[in-house]
C-alpha atoms as a PDB file:
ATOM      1  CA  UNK A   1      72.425  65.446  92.276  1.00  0.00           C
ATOM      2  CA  UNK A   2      71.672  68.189  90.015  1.00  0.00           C
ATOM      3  CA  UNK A   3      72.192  68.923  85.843  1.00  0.00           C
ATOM      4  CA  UNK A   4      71.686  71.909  83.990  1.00  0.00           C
ATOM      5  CA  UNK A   5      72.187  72.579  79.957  1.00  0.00           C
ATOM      6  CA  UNK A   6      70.119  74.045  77.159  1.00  0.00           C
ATOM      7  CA  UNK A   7      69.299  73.149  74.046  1.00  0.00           C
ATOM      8  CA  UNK A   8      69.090  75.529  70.693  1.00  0.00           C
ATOM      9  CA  UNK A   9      65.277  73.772  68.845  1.00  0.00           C
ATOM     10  CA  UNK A  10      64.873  75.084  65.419  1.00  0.00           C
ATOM     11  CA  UNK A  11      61.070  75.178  65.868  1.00  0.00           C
ATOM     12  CA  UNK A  12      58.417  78.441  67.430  1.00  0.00           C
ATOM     13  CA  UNK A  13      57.673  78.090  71.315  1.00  0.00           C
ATOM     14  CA  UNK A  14      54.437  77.317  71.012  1.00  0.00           C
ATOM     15  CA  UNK A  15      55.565  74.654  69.224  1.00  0.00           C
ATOM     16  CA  UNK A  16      58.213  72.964  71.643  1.00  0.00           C
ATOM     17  CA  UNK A  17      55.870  73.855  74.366  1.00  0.00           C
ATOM     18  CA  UNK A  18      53.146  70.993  72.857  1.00  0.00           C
ATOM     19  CA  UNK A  19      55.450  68.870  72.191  1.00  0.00           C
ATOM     20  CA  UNK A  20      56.355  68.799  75.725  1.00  0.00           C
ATOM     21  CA  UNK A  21      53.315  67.955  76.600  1.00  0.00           C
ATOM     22  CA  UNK A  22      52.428  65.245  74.383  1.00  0.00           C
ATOM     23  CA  UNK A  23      52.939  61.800  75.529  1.00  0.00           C
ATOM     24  CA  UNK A  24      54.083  60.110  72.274  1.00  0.00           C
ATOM     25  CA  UNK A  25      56.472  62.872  72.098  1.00  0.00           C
ATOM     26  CA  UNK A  26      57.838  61.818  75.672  1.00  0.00           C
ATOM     27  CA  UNK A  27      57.314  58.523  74.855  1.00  0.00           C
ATOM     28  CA  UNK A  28      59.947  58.502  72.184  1.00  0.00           C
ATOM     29  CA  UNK A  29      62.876  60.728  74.043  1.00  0.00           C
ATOM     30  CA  UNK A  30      62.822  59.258  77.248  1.00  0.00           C
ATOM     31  CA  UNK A  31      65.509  56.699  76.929  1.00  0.00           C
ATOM     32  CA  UNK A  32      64.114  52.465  77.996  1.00  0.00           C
ATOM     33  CA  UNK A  33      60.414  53.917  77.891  1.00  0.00           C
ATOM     34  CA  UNK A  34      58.108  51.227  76.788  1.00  0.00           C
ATOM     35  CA  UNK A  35      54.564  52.896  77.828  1.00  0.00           C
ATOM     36  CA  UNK A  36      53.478  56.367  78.448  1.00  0.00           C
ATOM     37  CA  UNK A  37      50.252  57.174  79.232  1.00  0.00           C
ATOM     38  CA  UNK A  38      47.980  60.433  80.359  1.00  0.00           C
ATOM     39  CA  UNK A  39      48.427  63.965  80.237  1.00  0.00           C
ATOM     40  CA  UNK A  40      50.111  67.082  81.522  1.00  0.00           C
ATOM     41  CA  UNK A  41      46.712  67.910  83.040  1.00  0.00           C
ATOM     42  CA  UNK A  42      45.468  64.472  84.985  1.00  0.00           C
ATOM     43  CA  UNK A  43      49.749  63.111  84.932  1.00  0.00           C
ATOM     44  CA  UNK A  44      51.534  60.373  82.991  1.00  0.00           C
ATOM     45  CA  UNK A  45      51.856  56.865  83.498  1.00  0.00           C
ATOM     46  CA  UNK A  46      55.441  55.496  82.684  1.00  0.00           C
ATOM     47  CA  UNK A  47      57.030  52.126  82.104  1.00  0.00           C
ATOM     48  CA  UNK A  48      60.915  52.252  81.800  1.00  0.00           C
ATOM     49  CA  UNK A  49      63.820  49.777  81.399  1.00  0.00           C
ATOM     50  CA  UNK A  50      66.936  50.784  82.573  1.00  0.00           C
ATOM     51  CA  UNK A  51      70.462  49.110  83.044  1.00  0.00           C
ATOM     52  CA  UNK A  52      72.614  51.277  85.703  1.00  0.00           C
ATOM     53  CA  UNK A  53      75.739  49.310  85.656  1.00  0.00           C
ATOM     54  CA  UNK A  54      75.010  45.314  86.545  1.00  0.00           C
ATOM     55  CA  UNK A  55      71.655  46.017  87.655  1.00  0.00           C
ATOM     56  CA  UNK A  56      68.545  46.419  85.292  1.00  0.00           C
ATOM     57  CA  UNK A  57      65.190  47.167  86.355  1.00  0.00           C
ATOM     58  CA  UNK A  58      61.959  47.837  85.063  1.00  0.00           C
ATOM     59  CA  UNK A  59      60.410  51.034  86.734  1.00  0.00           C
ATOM     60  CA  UNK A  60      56.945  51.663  86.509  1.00  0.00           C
ATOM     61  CA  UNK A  61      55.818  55.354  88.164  1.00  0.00           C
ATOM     62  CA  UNK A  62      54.007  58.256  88.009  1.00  0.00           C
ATOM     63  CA  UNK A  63      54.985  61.818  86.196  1.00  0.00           C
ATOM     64  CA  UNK A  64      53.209  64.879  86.993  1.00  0.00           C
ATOM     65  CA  UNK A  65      53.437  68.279  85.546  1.00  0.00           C
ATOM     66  CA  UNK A  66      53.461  71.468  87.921  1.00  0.00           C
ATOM     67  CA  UNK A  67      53.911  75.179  87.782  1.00  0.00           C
ATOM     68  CA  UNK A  68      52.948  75.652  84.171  1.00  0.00           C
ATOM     69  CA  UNK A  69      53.518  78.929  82.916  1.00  0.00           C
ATOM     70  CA  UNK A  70      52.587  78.345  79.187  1.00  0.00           C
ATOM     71  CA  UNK A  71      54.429  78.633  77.005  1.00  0.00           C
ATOM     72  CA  UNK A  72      57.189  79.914  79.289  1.00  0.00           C
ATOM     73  CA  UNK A  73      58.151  77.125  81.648  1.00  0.00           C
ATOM     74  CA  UNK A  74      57.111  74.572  83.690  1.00  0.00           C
ATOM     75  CA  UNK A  75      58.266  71.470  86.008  1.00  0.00           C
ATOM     76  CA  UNK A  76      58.081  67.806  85.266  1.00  0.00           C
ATOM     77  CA  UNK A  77      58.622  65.288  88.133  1.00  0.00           C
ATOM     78  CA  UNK A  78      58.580  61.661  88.570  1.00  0.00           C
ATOM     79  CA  UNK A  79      58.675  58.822  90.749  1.00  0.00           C
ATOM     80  CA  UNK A  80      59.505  55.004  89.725  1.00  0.00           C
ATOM     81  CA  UNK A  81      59.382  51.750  91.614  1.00  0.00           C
ATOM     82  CA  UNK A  82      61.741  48.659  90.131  1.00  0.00           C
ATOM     83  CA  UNK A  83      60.597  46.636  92.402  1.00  0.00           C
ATOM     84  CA  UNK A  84      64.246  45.055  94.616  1.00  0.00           C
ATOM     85  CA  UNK A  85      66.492  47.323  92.433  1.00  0.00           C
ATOM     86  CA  UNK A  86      64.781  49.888  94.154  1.00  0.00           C
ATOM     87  CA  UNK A  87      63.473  53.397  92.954  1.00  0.00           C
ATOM     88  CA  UNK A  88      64.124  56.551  91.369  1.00  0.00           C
ATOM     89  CA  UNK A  89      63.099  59.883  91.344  1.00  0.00           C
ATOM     90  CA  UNK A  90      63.412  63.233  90.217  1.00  0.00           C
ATOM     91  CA  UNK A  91      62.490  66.497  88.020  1.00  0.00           C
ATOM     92  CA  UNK A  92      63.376  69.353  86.126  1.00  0.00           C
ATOM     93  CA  UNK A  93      62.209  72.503  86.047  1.00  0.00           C
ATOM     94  CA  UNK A  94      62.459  73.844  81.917  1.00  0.00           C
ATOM     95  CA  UNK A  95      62.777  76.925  80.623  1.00  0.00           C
ATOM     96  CA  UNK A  96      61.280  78.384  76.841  1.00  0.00           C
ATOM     97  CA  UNK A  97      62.541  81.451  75.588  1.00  0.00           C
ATOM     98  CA  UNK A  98      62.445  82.494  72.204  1.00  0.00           C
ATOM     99  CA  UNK A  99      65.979  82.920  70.168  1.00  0.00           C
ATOM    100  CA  UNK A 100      66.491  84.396  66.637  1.00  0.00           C
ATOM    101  CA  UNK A 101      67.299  80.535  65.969  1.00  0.00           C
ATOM    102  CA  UNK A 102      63.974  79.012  67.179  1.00  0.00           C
ATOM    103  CA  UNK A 103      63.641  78.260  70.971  1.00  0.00           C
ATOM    104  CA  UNK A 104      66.241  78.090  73.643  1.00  0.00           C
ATOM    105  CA  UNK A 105      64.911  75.199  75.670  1.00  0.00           C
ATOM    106  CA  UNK A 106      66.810  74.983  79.399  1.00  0.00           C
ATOM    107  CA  UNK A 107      66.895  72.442  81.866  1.00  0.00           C
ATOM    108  CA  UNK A 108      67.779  71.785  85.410  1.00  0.00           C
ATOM    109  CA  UNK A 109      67.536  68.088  86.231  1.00  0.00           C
ATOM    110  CA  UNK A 110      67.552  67.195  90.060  1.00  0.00           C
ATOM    111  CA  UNK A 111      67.074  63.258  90.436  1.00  0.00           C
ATOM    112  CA  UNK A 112      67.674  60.656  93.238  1.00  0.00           C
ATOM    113  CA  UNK A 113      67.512  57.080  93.392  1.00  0.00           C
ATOM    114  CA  UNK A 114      67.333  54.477  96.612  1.00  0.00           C
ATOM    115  CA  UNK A 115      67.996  50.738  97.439  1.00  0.00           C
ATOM    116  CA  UNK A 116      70.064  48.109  95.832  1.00  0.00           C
ATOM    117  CA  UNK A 117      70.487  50.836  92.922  1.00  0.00           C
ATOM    118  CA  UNK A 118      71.731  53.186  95.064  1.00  0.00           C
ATOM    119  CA  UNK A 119      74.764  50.902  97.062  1.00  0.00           C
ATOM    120  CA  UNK A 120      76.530  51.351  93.181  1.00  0.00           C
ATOM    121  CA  UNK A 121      78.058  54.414  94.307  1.00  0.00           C
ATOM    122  CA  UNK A 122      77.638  58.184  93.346  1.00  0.00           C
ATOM    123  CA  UNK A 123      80.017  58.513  90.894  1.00  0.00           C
ATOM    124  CA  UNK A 124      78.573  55.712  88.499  1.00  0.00           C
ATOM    125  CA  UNK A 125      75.000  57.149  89.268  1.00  0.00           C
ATOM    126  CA  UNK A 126      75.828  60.649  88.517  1.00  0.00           C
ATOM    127  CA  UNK A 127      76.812  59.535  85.383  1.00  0.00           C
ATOM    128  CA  UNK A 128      74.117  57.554  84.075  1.00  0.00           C
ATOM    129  CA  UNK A 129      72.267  60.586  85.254  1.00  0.00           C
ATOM    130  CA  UNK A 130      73.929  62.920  82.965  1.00  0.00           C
ATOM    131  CA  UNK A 131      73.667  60.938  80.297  1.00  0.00           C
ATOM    132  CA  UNK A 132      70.179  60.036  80.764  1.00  0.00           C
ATOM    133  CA  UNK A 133      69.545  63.788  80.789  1.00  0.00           C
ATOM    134  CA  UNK A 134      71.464  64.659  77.976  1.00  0.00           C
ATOM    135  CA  UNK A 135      69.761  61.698  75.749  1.00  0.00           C
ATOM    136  CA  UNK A 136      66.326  62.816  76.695  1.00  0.00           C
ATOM    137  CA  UNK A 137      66.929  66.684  75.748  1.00  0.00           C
ATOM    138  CA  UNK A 138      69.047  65.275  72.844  1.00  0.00           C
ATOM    139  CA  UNK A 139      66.467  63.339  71.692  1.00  0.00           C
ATOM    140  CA  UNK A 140      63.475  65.764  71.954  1.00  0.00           C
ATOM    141  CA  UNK A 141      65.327  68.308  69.998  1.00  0.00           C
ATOM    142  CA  UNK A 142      65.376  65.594  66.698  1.00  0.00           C
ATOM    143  CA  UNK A 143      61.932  64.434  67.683  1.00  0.00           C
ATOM    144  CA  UNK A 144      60.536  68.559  67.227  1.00  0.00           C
ATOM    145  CA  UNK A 145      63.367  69.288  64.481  1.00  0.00           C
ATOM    146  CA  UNK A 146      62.252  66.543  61.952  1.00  0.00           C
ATOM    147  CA  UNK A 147      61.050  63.364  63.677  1.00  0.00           C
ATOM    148  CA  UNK A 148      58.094  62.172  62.525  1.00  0.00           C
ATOM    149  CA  UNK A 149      56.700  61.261  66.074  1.00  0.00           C
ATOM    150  CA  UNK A 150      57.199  57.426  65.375  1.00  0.00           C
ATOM    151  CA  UNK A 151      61.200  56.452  65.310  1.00  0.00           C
ATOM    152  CA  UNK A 152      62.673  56.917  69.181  1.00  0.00           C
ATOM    153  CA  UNK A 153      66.711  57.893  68.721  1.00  0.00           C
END
């Protein structure tokens, strides 16, 4: 499955571009993350909580940034074990480029998710997808806009 949008931050490149690479910054816009460790250089460490329709899991997993073109683009990817829910995993590839308004940020999100997670059909995983996409992107934008680094939206 695969997302794509863009996002209009009122804030320099150079400026979205560290905040993308800062783990309390990730920390507090990925959506269920209770611990994120590491950097873009050595990787993250992750714990999530998620609930995909009845089942919740707690996913614990690896994050690793690659083809870094600073402060252009780069890709984030991830993997996540929740144990008998199963896993997920998946990336996006984002895009910086520099608007009269501040920074265009784009995305495109490819993710994919196995075991008893994945038997709840596409539809309702495509959807918590999306909007597990849109929260993080949503929620980065506030976080570089005006959040102080400490409140998670």
């Amino acid at each position: 499955m695969e997302l794509t949008g863009t996002r209009i931050i009122a804030a320099p490149r150079d400026v979205v571009w560290a905040r993308l690479n800062d783990a309390d910054t990730l920390r507090a816009c990925i959506p269920g993350c209770s611990e994120l460790t590491g950097n873009p250089d050595d990787g993250f460490e992750a714990v999530v909580t998620q609930k995909v329709g009845p089942v919740k899991a707690t996913f614990k997993g690896a994050v690793v940034v690659s083809d870094a073109r600073p402060p252009e683009s780069y890709r984030i990817s991830g993997e996540g074990k929740g144990g008998v829910a199963g896993f997920a995993k998946g990336g996006a590839n984002v895009t910086l480029a520099e608007v009269e308004e501040g920074t265009e940020l784009s995305y495109a999100v490819d993710a994919k998710v196995g075991g008893k997670i994945a038997q709840l059909g596409s539809r309702l995983i495509d959807s918590f997808s999306a909007k597990m996409a849109d929260t993080f992107f949503e929620n980065f934008k506030t976080q570089v806009e005006g959040g102080d680094g400490d409140e998670t939206v």
